[in-house]
C-alpha atoms as a PDB file:
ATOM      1  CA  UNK A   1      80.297   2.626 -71.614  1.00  0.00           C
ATOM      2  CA  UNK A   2      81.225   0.568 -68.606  1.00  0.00           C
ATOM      3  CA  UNK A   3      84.169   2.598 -67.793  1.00  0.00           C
ATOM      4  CA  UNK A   4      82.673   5.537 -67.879  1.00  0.00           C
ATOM      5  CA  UNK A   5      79.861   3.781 -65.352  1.00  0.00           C
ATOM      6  CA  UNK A   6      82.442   2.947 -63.230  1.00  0.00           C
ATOM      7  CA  UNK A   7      84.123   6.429 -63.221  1.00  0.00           C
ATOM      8  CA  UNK A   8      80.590   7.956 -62.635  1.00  0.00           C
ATOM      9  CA  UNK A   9      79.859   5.539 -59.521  1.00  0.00           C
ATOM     10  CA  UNK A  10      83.129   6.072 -57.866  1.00  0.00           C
ATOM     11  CA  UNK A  11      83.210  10.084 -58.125  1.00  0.00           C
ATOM     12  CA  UNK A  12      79.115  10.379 -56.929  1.00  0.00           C
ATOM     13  CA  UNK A  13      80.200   7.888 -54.016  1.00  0.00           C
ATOM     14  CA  UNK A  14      83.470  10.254 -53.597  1.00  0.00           C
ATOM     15  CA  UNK A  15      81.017  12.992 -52.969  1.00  0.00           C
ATOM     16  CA  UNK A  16      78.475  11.614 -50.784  1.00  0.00           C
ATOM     17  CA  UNK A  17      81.273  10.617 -48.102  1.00  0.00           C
ATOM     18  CA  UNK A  18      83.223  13.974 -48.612  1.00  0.00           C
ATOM     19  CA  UNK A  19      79.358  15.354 -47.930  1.00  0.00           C
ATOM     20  CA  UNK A  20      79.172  13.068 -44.817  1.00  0.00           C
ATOM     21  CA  UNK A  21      81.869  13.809 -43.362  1.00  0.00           C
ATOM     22  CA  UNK A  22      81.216  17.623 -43.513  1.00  0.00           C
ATOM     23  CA  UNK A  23      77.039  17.074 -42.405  1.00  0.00           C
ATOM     24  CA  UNK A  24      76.394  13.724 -40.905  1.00  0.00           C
ATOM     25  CA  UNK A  25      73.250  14.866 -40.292  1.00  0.00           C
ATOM     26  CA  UNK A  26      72.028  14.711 -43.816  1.00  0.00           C
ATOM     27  CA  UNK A  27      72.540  11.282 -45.577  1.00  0.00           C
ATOM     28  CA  UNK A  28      73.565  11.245 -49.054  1.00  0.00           C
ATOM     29  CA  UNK A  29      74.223   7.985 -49.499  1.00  0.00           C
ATOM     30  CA  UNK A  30      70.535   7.751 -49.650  1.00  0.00           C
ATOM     31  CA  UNK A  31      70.468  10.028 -52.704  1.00  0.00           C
ATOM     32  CA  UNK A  32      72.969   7.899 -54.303  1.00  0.00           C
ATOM     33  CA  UNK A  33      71.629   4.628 -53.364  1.00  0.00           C
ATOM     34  CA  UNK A  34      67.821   5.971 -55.036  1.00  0.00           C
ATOM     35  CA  UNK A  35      69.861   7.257 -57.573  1.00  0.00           C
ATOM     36  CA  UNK A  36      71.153   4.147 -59.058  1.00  0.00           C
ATOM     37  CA  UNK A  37      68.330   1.897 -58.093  1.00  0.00           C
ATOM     38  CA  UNK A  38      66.483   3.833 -60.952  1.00  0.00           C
ATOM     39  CA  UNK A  39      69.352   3.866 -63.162  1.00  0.00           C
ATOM     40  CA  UNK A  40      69.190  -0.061 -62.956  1.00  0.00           C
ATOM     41  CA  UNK A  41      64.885   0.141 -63.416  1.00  0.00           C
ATOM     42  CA  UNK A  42      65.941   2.375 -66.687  1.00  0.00           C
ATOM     43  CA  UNK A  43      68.798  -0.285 -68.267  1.00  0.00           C
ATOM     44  CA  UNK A  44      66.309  -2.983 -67.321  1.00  0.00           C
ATOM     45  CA  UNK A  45      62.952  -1.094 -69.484  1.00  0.00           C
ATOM     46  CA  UNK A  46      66.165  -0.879 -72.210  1.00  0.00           C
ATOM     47  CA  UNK A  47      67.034  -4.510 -72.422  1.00  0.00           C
ATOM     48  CA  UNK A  48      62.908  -5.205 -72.172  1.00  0.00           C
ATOM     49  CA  UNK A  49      62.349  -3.341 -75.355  1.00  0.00           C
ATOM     50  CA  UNK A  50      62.576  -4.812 -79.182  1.00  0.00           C
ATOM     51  CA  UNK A  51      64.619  -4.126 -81.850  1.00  0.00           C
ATOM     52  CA  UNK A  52      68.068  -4.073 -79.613  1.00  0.00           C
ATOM     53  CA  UNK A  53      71.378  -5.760 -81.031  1.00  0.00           C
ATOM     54  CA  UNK A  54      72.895  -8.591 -79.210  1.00  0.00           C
ATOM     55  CA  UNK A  55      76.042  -6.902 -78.424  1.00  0.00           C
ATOM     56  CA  UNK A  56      74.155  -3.763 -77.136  1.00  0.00           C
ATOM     57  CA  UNK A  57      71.811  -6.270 -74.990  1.00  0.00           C
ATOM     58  CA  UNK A  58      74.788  -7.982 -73.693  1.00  0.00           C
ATOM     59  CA  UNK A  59      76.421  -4.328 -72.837  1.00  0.00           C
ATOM     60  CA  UNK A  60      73.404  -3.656 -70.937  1.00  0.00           C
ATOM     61  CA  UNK A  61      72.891  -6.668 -68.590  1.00  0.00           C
ATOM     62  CA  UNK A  62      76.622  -6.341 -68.031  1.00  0.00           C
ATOM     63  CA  UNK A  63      75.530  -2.822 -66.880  1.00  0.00           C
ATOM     64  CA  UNK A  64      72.635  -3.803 -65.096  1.00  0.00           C
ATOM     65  CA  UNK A  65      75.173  -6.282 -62.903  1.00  0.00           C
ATOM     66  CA  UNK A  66      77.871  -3.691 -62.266  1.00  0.00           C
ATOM     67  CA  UNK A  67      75.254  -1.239 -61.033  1.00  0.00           C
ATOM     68  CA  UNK A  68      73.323  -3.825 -59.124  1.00  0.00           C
ATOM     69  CA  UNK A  69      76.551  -4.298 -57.318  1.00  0.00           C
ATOM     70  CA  UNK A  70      77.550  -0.698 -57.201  1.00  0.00           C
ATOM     71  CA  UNK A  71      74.118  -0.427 -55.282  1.00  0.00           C
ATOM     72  CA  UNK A  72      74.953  -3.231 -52.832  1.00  0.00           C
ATOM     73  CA  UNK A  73      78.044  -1.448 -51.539  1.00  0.00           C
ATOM     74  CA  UNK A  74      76.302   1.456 -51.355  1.00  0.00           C
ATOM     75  CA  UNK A  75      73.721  -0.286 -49.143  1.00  0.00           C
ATOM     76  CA  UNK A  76      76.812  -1.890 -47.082  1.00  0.00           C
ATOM     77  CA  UNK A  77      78.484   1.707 -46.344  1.00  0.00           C
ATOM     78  CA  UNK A  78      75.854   3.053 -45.277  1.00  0.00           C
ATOM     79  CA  UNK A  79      74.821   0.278 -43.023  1.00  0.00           C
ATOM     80  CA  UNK A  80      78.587   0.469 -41.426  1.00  0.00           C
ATOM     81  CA  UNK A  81      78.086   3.676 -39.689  1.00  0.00           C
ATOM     82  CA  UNK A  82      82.355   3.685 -38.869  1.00  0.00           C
ATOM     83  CA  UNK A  83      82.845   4.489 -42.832  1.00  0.00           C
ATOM     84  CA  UNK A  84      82.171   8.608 -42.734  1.00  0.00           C
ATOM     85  CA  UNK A  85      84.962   9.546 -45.068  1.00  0.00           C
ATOM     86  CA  UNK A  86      86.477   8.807 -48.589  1.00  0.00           C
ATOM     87  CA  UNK A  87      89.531   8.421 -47.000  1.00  0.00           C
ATOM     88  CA  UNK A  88      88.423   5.389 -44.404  1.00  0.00           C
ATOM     89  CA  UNK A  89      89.676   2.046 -45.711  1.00  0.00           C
ATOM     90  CA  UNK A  90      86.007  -0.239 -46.184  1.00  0.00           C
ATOM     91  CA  UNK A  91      85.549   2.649 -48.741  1.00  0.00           C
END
């Protein structure tokens, strides 16, 4: 489940800097950024409800971290306006 998290993250960020490097003018980091600050609100409402095992709780706050953190270096590339490519190092 994480893995596949992490494989998710790292091709939608792939494709929002190929897309920025083709149209600056659009910013898709921005999709991507709204797109996992919801995914976080959703694991959180999950954790919130009853009736969930302790190992699948624990899954999901370990979740709810990687994303939170996936979201801050979203927030940090697009803040550092030199990273415009998947190929640029900070990426």
């Amino acid at each position: 489940m994480i893995t596949s998290a992490q494989i998710e993250w790292t091709s939608a960020m792939t494709k929002a800097l190929i897309e920025m490097s083709e149209k600056p003018e659009l910013n898709p980091l921005k999709k991507v950024r709204a797109l996992y600050k919801k995914k976080t609100e959703l694991y959180v409402e999950c954790v919130e409800k009853p009736g969930l095992s302790y190992r699948d709780r624990q899954k999901i706050i370990a979740l709810i971290i990687i994303e939170e953190h996936n979201r801050e270096v979203i927030e940090k590339i697009a803040a550092n306006k030199g990273v415009n490519s998947e190929n640029h190092f900070e990426w």
